[in-house]
C-alpha atoms as a PDB file:
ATOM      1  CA  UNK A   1     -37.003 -61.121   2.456  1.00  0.00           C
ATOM      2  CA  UNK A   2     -38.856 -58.905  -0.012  1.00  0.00           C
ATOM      3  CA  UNK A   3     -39.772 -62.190  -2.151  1.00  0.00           C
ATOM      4  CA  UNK A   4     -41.899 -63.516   0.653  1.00  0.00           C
ATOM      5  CA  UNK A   5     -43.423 -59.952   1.372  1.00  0.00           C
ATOM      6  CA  UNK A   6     -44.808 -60.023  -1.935  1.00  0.00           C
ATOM      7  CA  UNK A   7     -45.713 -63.679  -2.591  1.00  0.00           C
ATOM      8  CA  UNK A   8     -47.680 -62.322   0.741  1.00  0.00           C
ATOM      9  CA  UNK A   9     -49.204 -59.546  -0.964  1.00  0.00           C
ATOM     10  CA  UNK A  10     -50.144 -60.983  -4.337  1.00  0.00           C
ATOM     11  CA  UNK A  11     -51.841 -63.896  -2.274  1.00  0.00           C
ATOM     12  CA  UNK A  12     -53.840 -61.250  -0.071  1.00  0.00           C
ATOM     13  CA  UNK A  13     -54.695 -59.556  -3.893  1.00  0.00           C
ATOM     14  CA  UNK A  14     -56.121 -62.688  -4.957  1.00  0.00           C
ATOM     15  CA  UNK A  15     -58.196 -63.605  -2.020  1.00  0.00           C
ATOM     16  CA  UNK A  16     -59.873 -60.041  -1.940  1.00  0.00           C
ATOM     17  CA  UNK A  17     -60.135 -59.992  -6.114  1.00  0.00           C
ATOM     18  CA  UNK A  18     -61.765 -63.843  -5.402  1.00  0.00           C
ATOM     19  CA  UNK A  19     -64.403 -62.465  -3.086  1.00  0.00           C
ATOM     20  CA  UNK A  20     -65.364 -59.341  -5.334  1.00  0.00           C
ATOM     21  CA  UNK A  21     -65.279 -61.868  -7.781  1.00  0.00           C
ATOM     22  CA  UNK A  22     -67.945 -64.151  -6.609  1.00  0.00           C
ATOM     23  CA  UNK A  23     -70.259 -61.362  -6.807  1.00  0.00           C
ATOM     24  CA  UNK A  24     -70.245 -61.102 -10.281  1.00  0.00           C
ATOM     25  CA  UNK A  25     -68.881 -58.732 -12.860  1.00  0.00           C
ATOM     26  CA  UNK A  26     -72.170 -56.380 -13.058  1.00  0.00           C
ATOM     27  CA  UNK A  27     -72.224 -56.107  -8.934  1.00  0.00           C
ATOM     28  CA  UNK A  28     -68.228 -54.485  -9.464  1.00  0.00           C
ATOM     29  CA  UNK A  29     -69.059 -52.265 -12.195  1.00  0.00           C
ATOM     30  CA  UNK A  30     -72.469 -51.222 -10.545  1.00  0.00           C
ATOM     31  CA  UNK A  31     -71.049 -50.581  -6.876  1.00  0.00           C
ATOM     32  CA  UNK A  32     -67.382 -49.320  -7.813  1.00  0.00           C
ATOM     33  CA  UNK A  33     -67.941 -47.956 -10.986  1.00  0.00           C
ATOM     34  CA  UNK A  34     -71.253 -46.149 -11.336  1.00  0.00           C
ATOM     35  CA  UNK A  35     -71.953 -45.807  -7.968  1.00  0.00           C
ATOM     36  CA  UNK A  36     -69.078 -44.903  -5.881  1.00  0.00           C
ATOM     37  CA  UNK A  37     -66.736 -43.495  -8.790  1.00  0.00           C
ATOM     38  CA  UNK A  38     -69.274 -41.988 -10.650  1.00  0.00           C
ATOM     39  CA  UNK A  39     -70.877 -40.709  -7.782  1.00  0.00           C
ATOM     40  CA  UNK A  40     -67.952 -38.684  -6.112  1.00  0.00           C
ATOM     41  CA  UNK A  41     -66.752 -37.493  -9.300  1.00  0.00           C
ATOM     42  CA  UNK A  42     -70.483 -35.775 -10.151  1.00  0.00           C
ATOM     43  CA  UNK A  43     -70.005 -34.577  -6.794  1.00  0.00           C
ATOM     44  CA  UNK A  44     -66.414 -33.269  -6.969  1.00  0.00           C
ATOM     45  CA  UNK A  45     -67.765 -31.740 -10.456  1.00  0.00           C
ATOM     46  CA  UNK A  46     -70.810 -30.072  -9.001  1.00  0.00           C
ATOM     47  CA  UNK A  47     -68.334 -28.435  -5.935  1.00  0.00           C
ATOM     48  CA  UNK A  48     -65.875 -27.311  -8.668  1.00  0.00           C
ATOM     49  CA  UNK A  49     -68.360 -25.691 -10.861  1.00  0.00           C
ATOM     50  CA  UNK A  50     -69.943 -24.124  -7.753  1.00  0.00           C
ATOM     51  CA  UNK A  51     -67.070 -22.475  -6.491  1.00  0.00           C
ATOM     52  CA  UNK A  52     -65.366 -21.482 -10.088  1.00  0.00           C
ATOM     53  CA  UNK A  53     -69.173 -19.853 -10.777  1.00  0.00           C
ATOM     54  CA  UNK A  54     -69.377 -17.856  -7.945  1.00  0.00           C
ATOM     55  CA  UNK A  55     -72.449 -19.743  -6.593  1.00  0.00           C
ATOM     56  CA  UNK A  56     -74.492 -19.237 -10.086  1.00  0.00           C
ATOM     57  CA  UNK A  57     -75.081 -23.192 -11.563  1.00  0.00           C
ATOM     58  CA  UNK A  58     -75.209 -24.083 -15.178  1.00  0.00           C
ATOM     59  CA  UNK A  59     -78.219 -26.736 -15.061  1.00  0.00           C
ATOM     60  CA  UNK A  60     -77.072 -27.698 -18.704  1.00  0.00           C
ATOM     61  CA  UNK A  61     -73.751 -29.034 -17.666  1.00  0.00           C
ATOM     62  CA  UNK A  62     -74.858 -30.242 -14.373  1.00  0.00           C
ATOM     63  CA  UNK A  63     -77.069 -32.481 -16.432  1.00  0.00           C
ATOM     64  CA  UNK A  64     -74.751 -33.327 -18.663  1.00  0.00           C
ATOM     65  CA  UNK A  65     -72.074 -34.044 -15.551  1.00  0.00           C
ATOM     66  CA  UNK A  66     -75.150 -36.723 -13.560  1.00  0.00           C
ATOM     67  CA  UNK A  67     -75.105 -37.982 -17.522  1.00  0.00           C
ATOM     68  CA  UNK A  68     -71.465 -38.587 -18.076  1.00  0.00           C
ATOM     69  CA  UNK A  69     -69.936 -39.241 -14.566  1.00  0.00           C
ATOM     70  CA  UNK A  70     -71.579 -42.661 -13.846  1.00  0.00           C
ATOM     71  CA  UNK A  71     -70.890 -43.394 -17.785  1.00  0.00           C
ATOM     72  CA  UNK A  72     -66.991 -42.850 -17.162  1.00  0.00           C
ATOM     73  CA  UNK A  73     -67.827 -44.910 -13.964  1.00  0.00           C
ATOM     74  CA  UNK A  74     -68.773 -47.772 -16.026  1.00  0.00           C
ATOM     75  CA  UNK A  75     -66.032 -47.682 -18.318  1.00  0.00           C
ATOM     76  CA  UNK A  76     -63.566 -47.281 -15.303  1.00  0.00           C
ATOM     77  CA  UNK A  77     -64.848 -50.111 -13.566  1.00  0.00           C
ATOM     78  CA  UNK A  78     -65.320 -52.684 -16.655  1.00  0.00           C
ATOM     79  CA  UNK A  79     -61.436 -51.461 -17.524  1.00  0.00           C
ATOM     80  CA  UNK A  80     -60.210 -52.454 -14.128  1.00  0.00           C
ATOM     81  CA  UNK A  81     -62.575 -55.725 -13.918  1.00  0.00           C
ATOM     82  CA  UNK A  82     -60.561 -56.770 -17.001  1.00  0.00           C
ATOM     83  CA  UNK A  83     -57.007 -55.691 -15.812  1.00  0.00           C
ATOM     84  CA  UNK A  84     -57.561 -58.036 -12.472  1.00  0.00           C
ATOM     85  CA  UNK A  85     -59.478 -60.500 -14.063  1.00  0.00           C
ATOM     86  CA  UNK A  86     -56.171 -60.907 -16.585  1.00  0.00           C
ATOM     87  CA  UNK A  87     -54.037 -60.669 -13.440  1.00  0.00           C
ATOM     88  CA  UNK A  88     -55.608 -62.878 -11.772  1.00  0.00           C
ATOM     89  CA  UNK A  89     -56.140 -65.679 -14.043  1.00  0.00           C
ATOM     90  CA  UNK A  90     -52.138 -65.021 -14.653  1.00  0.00           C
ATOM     91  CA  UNK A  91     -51.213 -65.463 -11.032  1.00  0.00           C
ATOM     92  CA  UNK A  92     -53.573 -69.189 -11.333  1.00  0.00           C
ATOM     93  CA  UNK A  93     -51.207 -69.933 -14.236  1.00  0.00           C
ATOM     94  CA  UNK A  94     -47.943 -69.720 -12.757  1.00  0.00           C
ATOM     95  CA  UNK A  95     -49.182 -71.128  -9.087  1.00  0.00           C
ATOM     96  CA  UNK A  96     -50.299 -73.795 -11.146  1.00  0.00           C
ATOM     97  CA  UNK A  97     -46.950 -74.607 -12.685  1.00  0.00           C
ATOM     98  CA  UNK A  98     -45.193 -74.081  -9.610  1.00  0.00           C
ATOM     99  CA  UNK A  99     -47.247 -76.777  -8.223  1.00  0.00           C
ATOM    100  CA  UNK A 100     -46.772 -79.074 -10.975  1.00  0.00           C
ATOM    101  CA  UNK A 101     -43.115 -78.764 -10.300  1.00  0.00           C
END
């Protein structure tokens, strides 16, 4: 029962990695990286420092925060394009011998 459930799951992973995929490796880390995980973390940042300040923002560090944030987005992103990408070409592999078989 829970064999099929996840041969189900792994083969709805790799039909959503294929299609994020096939837009290319700079799209992922440009969209979900920089954009949308750099993004909400400068703006998690900027609502933490606003409330621990009392109001009162430090222009240096919010600088350095819209400097650093969509950096750690990029490394976040190329990290996890790697870890599917090495999934993925791992679940190919073994459908590929168990299709040979």
């Amino acid at each position: 029962m829970f064999k099929s459930f996840r041969s189900k799951m792994r083969d709805r992973q790799n039909r959503k990695w294929e299609k994020r995929r096939r837009l290319g490796k700079r799209s992922y880390i440009v969209r979900r990286g920089v954009l949308r995980w750099g993004s909400i973390m400068f703006v998690l940042s900027t609502f933490t420092n606003a409330i621990t300040c009392h109001g009162k923002m430090d222009w240096h560090l919010e600088i350095s925060l819209l400097i650093a944030c969509p950096f750690a987005g990029y490394l976040w992103a190329w990290g996890m394009w790697n870890v599917n990408e090495w999934r993925f070409q791992g679940a190919r592999k073994q459908q590929d011998s168990n299709e040979s078989e």
